[in-house]
Each structure stands twice: as structure tokens, then as C-alpha cells.
Protein backbone atom coordinates (compact mmCIF):
# COMPACT_ATOMS: atom_id res chain seq x y z
CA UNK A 1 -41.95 -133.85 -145.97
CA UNK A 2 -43.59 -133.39 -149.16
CA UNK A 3 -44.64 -129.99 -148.26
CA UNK A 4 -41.31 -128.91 -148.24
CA UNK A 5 -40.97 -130.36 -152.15
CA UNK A 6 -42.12 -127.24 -153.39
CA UNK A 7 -39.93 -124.76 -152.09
CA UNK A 8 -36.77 -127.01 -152.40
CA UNK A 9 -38.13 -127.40 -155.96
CA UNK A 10 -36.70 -123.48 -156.49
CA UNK A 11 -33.34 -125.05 -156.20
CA UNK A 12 -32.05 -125.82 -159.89
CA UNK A 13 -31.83 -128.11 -160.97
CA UNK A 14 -33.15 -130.82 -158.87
CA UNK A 15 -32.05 -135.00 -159.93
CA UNK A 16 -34.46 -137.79 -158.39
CA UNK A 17 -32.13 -139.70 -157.35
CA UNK A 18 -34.41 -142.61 -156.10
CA UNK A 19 -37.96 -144.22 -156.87
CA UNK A 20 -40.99 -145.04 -154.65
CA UNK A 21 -41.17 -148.74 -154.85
CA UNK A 22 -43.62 -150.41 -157.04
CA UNK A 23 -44.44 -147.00 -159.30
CA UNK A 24 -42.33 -144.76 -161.42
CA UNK A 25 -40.49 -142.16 -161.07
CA UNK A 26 -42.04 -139.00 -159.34
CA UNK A 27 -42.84 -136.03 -161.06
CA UNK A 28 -43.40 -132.40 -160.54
CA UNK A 29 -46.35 -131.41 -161.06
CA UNK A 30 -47.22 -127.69 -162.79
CA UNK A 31 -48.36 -126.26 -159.62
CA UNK A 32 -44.78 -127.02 -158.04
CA UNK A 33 -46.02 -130.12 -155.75
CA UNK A 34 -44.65 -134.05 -156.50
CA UNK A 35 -46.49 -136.60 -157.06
CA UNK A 36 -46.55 -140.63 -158.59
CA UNK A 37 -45.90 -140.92 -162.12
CA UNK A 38 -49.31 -142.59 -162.53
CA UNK A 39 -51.30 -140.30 -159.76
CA UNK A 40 -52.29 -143.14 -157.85
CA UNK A 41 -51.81 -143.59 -153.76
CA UNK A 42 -49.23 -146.11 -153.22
CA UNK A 43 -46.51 -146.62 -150.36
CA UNK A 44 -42.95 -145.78 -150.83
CA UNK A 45 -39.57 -146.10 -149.00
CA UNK A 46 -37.21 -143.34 -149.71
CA UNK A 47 -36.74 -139.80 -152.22
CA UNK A 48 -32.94 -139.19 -152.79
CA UNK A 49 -31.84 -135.78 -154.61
CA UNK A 50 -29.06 -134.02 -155.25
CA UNK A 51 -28.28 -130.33 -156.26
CA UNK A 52 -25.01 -128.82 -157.24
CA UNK A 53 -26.38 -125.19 -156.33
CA UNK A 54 -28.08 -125.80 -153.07
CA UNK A 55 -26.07 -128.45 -150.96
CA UNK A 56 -25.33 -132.18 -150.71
CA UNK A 57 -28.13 -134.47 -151.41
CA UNK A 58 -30.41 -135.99 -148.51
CA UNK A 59 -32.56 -138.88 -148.40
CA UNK A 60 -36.60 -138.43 -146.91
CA UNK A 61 -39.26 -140.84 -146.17
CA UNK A 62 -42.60 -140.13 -148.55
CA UNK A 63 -46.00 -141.16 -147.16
CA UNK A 64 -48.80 -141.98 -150.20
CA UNK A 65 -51.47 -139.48 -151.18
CA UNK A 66 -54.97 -140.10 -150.44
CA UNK A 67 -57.81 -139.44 -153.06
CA UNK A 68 -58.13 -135.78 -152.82
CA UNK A 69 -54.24 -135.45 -152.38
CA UNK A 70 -53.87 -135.61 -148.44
CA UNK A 71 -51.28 -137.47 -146.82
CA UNK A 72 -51.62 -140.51 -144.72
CA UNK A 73 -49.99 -141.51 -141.74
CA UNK A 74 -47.71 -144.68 -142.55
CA UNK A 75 -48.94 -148.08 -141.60
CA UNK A 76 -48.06 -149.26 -137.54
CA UNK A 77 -45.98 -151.88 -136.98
CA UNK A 78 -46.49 -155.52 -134.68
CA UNK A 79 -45.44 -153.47 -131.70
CA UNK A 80 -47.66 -150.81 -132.23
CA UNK A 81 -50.86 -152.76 -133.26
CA UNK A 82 -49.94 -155.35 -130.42
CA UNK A 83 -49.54 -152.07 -128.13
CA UNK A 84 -52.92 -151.03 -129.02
CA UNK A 85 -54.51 -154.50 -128.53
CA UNK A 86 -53.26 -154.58 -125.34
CA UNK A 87 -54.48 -150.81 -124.86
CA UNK A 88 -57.94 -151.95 -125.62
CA UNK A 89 -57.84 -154.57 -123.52
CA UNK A 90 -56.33 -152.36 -120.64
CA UNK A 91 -59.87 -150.24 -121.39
CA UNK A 92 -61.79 -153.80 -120.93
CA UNK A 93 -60.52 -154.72 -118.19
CA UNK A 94 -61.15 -151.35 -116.67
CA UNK A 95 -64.59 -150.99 -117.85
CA UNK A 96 -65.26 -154.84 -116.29
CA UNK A 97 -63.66 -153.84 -113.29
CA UNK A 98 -65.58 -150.42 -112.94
CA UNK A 99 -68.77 -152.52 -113.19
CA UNK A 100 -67.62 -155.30 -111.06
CA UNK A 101 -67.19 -152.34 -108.54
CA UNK A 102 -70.57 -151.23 -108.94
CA UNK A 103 -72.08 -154.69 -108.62
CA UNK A 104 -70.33 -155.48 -105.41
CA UNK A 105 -71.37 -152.05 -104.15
CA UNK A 106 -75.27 -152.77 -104.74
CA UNK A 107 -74.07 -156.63 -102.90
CA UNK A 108 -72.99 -154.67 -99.95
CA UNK A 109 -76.01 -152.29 -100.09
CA UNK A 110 -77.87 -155.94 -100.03
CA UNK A 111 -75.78 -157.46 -96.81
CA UNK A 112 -76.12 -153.91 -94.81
CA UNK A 113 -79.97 -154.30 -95.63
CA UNK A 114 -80.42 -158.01 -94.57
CA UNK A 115 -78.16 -157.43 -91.45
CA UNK A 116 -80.60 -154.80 -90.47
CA UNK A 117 -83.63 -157.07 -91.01
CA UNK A 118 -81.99 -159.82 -88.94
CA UNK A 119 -81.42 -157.41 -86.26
CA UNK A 120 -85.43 -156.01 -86.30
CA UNK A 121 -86.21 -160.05 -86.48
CA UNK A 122 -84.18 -160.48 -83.63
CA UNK A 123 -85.29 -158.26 -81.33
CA UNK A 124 -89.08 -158.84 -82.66
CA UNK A 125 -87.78 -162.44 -81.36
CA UNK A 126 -86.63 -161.27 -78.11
CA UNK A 127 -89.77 -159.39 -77.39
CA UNK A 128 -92.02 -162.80 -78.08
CA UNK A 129 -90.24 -164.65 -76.02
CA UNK A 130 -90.49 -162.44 -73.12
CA UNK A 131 -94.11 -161.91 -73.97
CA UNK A 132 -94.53 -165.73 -73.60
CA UNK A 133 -92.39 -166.27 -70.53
CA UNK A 134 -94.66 -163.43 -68.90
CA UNK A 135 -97.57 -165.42 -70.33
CA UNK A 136 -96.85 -168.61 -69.03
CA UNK A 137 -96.00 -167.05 -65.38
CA UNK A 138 -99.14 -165.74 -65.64
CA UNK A 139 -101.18 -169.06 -66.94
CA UNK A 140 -99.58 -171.21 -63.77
CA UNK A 141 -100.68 -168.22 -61.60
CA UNK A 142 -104.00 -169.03 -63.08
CA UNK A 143 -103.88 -172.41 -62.67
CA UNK A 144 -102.81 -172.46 -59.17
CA UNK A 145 -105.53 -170.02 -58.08
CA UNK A 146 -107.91 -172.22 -60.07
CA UNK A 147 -106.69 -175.31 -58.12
CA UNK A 148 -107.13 -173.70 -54.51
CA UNK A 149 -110.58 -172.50 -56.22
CA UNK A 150 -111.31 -176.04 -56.71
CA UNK A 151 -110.17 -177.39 -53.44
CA UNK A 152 -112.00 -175.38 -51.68
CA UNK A 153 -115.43 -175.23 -54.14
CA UNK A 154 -115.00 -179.31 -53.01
CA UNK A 155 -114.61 -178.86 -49.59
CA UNK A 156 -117.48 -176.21 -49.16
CA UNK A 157 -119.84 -178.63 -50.95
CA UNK A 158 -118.38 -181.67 -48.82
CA UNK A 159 -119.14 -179.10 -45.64
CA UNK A 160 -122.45 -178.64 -47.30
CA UNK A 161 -123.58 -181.98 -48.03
CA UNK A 162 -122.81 -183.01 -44.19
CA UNK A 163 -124.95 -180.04 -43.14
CA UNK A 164 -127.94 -181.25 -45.23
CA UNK A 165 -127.21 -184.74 -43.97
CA UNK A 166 -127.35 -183.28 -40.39
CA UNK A 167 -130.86 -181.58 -41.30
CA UNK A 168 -132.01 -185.20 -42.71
CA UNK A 169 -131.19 -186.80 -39.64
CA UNK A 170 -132.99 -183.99 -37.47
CA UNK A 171 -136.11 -184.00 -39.93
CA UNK A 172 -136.17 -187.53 -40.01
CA UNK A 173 -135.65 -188.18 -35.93
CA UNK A 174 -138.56 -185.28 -35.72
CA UNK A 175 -140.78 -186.95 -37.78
CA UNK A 176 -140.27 -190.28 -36.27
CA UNK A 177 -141.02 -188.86 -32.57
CA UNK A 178 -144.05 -187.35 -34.29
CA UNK A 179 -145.37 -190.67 -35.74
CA UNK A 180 -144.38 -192.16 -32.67
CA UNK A 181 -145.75 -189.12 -30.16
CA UNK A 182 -143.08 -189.21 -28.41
CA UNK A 183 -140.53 -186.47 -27.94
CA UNK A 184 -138.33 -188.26 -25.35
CA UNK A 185 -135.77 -189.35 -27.89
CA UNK A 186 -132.35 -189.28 -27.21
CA UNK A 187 -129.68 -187.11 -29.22
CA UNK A 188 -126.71 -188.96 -30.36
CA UNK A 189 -123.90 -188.46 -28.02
CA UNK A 190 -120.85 -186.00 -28.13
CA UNK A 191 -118.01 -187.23 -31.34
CA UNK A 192 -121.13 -189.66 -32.91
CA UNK A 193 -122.98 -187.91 -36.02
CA UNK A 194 -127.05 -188.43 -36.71
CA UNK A 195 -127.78 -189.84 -40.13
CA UNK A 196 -131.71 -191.00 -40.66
CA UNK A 197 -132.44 -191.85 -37.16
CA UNK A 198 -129.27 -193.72 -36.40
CA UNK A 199 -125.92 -192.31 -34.88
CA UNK A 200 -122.40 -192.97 -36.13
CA UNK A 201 -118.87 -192.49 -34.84
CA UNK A 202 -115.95 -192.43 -36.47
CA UNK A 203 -112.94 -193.60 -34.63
CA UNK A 204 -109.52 -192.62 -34.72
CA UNK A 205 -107.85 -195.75 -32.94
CA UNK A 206 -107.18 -198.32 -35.04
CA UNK A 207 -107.61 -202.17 -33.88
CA UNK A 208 -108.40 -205.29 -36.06
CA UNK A 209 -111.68 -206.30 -37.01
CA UNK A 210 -112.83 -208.56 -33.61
CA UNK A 211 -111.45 -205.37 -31.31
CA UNK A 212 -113.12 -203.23 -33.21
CA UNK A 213 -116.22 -204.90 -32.68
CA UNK A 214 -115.84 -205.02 -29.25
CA UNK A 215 -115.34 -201.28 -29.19
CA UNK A 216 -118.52 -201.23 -30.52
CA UNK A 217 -120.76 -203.29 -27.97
CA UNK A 218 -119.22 -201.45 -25.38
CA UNK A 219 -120.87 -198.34 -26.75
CA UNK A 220 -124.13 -199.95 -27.36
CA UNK A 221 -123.70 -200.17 -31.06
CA UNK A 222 -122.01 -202.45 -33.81
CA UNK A 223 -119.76 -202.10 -36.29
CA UNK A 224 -121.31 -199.96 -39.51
CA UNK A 225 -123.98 -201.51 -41.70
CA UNK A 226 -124.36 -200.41 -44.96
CA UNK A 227 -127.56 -200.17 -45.83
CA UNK A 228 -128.28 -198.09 -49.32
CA UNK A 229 -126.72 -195.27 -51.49
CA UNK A 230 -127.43 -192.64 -49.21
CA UNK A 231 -125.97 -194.15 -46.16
CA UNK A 232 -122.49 -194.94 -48.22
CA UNK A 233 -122.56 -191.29 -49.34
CA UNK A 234 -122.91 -190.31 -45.77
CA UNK A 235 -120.18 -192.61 -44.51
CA UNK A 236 -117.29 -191.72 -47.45
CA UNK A 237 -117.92 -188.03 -47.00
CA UNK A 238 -116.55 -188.36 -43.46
CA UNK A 239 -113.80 -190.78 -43.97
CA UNK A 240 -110.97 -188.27 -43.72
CA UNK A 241 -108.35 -189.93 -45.15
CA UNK A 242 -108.57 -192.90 -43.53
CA UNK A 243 -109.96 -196.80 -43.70
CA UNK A 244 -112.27 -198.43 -42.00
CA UNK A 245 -113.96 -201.72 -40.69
CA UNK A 246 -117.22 -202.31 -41.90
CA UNK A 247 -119.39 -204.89 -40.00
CA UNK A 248 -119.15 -207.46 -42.84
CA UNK A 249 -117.64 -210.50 -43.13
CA UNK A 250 -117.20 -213.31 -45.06
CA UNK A 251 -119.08 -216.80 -45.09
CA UNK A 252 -116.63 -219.41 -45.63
CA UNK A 253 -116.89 -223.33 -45.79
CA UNK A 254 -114.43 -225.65 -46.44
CA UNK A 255 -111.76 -223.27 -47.28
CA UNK A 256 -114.09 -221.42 -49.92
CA UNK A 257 -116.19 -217.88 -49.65
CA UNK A 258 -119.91 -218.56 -50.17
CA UNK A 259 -120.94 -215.10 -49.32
CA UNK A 260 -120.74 -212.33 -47.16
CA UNK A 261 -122.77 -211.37 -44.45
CA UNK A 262 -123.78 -208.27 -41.72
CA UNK A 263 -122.90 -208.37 -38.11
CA UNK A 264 -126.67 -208.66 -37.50
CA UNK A 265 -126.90 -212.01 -39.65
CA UNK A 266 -128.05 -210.29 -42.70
CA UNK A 267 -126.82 -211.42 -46.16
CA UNK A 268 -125.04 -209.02 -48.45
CA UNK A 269 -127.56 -207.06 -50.76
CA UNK A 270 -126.24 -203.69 -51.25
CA UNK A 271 -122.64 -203.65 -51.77
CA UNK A 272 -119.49 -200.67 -53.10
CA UNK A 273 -116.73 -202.79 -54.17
CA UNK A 274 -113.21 -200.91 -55.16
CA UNK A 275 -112.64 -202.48 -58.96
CA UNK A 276 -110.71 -205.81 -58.74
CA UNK A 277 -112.25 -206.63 -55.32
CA UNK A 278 -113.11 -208.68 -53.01
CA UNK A 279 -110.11 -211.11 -54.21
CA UNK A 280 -109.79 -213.18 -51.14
CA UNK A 281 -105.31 -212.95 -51.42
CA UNK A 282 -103.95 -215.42 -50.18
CA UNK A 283 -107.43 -217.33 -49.04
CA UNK A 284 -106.79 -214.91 -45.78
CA UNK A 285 -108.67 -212.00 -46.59
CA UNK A 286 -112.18 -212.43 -44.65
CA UNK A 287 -113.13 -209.38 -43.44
CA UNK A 288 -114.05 -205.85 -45.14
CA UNK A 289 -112.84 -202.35 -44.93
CA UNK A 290 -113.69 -199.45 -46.33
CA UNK A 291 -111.30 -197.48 -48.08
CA UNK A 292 -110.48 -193.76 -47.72
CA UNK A 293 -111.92 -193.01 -51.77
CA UNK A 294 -115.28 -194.63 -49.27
CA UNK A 295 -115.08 -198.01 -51.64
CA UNK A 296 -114.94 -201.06 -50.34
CA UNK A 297 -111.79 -203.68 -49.64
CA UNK A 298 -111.21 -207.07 -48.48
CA UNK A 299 -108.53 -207.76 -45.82
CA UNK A 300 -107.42 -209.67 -43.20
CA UNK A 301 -109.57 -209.61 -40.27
CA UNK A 302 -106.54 -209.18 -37.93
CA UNK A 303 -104.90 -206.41 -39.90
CA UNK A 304 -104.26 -203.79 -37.44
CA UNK A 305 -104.13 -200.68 -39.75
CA UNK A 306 -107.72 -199.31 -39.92
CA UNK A 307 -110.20 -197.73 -37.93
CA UNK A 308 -113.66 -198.81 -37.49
CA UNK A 309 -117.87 -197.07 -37.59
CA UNK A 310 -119.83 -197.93 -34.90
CA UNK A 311 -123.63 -197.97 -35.50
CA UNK A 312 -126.76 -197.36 -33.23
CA UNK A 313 -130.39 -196.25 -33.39
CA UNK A 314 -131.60 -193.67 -32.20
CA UNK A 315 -133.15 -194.50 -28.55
CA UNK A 316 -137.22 -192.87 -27.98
């Protein structure tokens, strides 16, 4: 407004009417502008003038003078500065929530990233575990073919230690007819097997221990003695799965075992006992069996579960 001063100034003659508050009156200044009485910035209300040449009077807000005579704009009021307050912390907020949009961008980035690594993991997963199903199959494959390897590794050599048994009992009959210079020996007859000059059959009746005996003379032979190692060996390699009598007993007096004996009167020397054996159960068990593991048992003599070995030598 005070630009205008100047050119309403050419209106004569002009009255202030009113004062700025807390300075003088104003004053025009040589060069046709207004200005403080005392030149110095300051903040006023109203400027009232009147003119009887160039209208009615009118009434105009001043704004103070700055240091090198420009104008500033007036001060803002509460609403204003609260306006702006809340303007700045309009641009706050947005500025938070343009970086909270940023952060939860890179957090999605992240979950899209481990998603994909627990998909990779998961079929790496899926692969093992078919890899060591297949690998498994593959071991019991093994092991059965090892186990039928096995079985029949055992029952070659079993077929293979009878066979040198066999050529025992031929070397040994041969040798006896030689120191005897005699070659009129029998063979061992059909079902009985040679084992160092004696032949042995294997029954597969079963009978208690007295009928089995019997069996036995009738043939010409006895019920098996047990003479050494070797001769066990030969007689559990041909047990096939089943027990048999043996032609021991025991020697009992007065209710109580003092020994065992052969069927030929021989005491016991040489003897394969299973582990916990001979336990006489039940003050019953007199007579012995061998087992099909080819160890030896106790038992009843008129149990009627096993088979029995007949004996015999060779006849020159």
C-alpha cells in the first residue's frame, strides 16, 4: 500500500489522520515516499487521511520497513503457524512413510528370496531321500545275495569236507588191506557212509534209546561211539537237522550218576557237551543224544523223538 503513498501524495493537501502504534507520526519524505518519524522498522495498525480535493478519506494497513527500506510481510497468526506445524509434520509423516515403503519393499525382496531357497532346499531334500531309498533297496539286494552267497559257500564246503572224509576212509581202508595184505575187505553197505575204516548209518526212524540199539545189532553194529575230534566232525556234518542217540549212557548207583560209559563198556574220555549239560532233569535223564548243532544232550532213555548212528568196522 505504501507504494501507492506517493502518487496519492499529489493530492493537496493530504492530513494524517492516524499514527502507527508505538512511533510518531509519519512523514513524507523529500523523495515523495512515507516513512516513521524516527526511520526505524516498527509494526503498525492503520494510516487514516483525508483530502478535501481528491475524495473521502480511507483507512490502509502499513507493513514496517526493513533496513534498506523493503517491506515485510506482516507477522502469521496461531492458525497460520499451527497450519504450518501441522504442514511440516504432514511432510514427516510422508517422508517416514516413503521410507517405511522402501524398507518393507527390500523385506519383501528378502521373503521372495528365502521362499526360493526353501524351495531349492526342498527339492535338494526330495532328491536325497530318493537317492537313499534307492540306496537302501539296493544294500538289502546286497545283503540278500550275500546271504544265499553264504549259504551256499557253507554248504559247498560241508559237501567238501564229506568228500575228503570219503577219501580218508578209502585211503585209510586201502592202507589197512595193504598192512594187512589183504584186499578182500568189504565196502560198507548201500545208505551207511565209510569214515577211517568203520561204516556209519544215519537213520531216519526214530525209536528210544533200547530200540535203537536193537536196530543196531540187527545190522551187525552198535549204536555210535565217539571216539576223537575227527570222528565228531564227521558225525555233526551229517546230522541234517536232526538228533540222535549216541551209544552212551549213564552209570548210576543209588539214585546218583557216577559216570558215563560206551556201549562196549568203555568209560567216557572224549566227550562234546552242549553248555549247561549233562544236567540229569528230573534224576530221569540217563541216556545221551546228540543234538542237530552235533553237541551233545542228556535225555531220557525212552524219549521217542530222535534218531540213532549205528557203528561197525570194516570186515577184511
Amino acid at each position: 500500500l505504501l507504494y501507492l503513498l506517493p502518487e496519492l501524495g499529489a493530492c493537496s493537501p493530504w492530513t494524517l489522520l492516524g499514527t502507527a502504534s508505538g512511533t510518531a507520526g509519519w512523514k513524507r519524505s523529500p523523495e515523495g515516499t512515507w516513512d516513521a518519524g524516527d526511520g526505524d522498522p516498527f509494526s503498525c495498525s492503520s494510516l487514516s487521511w483525508s483530502s478535501q480535493s481528491c475524495g473521502p478519506s480511507f483507512s490502509a494497513s502499513c507493513f514496517p520497513r526493513g533496513p534498506r527500506g523493503e517491506f515485510s510481510s506482516p507477522p502469521l497468526s496461531a492458525a497460520s503457524t499451527e497450519r504450518g506445524a501441522l504442514l511440516d509434520l504432514q511432510d514427516g509423516l510422508s517422508a517416514n512413510a516413503s521410507k517405511q515403503t522402501a524398507v518393507l519393499g527390500i523385506l519383501e525382496e528378502e521373503v521372495r528370496a528365502c521362499n526360493s531357497c526353501c524351495l531349492r532346499t526342498q527339492a535338494q531334500l526330495q532328491t536325497v531321500s530318493k537317492e537313499l531309498t534307492e540306496a537302501r533297496s539296493k544294500l538289502l539286494q546286497q545283503e540278500s545275495a550275500l546271504k544265499e552267497l553264504s549259504e551256499r559257500v557253507t554248504q559247498n564246503l560241508a559237501e567238501a569236507g564229506r568228500d575228503r572224509e570219503n577219501i580218508r576212509t578209502e585211503l585209510f581202508r586201502a592202507l589197512e588191506q595193504a598192512r594187512l595184505g589183504n584186499s578182500s575187505c568189504k565196502e560198507c553197505p548201500e545208505s551207511w557212509l565209510p569214515f577211517q575204516g568203520s561204516c556209519y548209518f544215519f537213520s531216519t526212524l526214530r525209536a528210544t534209546w533200547v530200540e535203537a540199539q536193537q536196530h543196531c545189532e540187527r545190522s551187525g553194529a552198535h549204536l555210535v561211539i565217539v571216539g576223537g575230534l575227527e570222528e565228531q566232525g564227521f558225525l555233526s556234518r551229517n546230522t541234517r537237522g536232526r538228533g540222535y542217540w549216541l551209544g552212551l549212557r549213564a552209570v548210576r548207583k543209588v539214585r546218583r550218576i557216577q559216570g558215563y560209559q560206551w556201549v562196549d563198556g568203555v568209560a567216557l574220555s572224549f566227550s562234546h557237551w552242549n553248555r549247561g549239560e549233562p544236567n540229569d532233569s528230573m534224576g530221569r535223564e540217563d541216556c545221551i543224544m546228540m543234538l542237530r548243532t552235533g553237541m551233545w544232550n542228556d535225555a531220557p532213555c525212552d524219549n521217542e523223538n530222535d534218531n540213532w548212528i549205528c557203528e561197525k568196522r570194516l570186515s577184511c
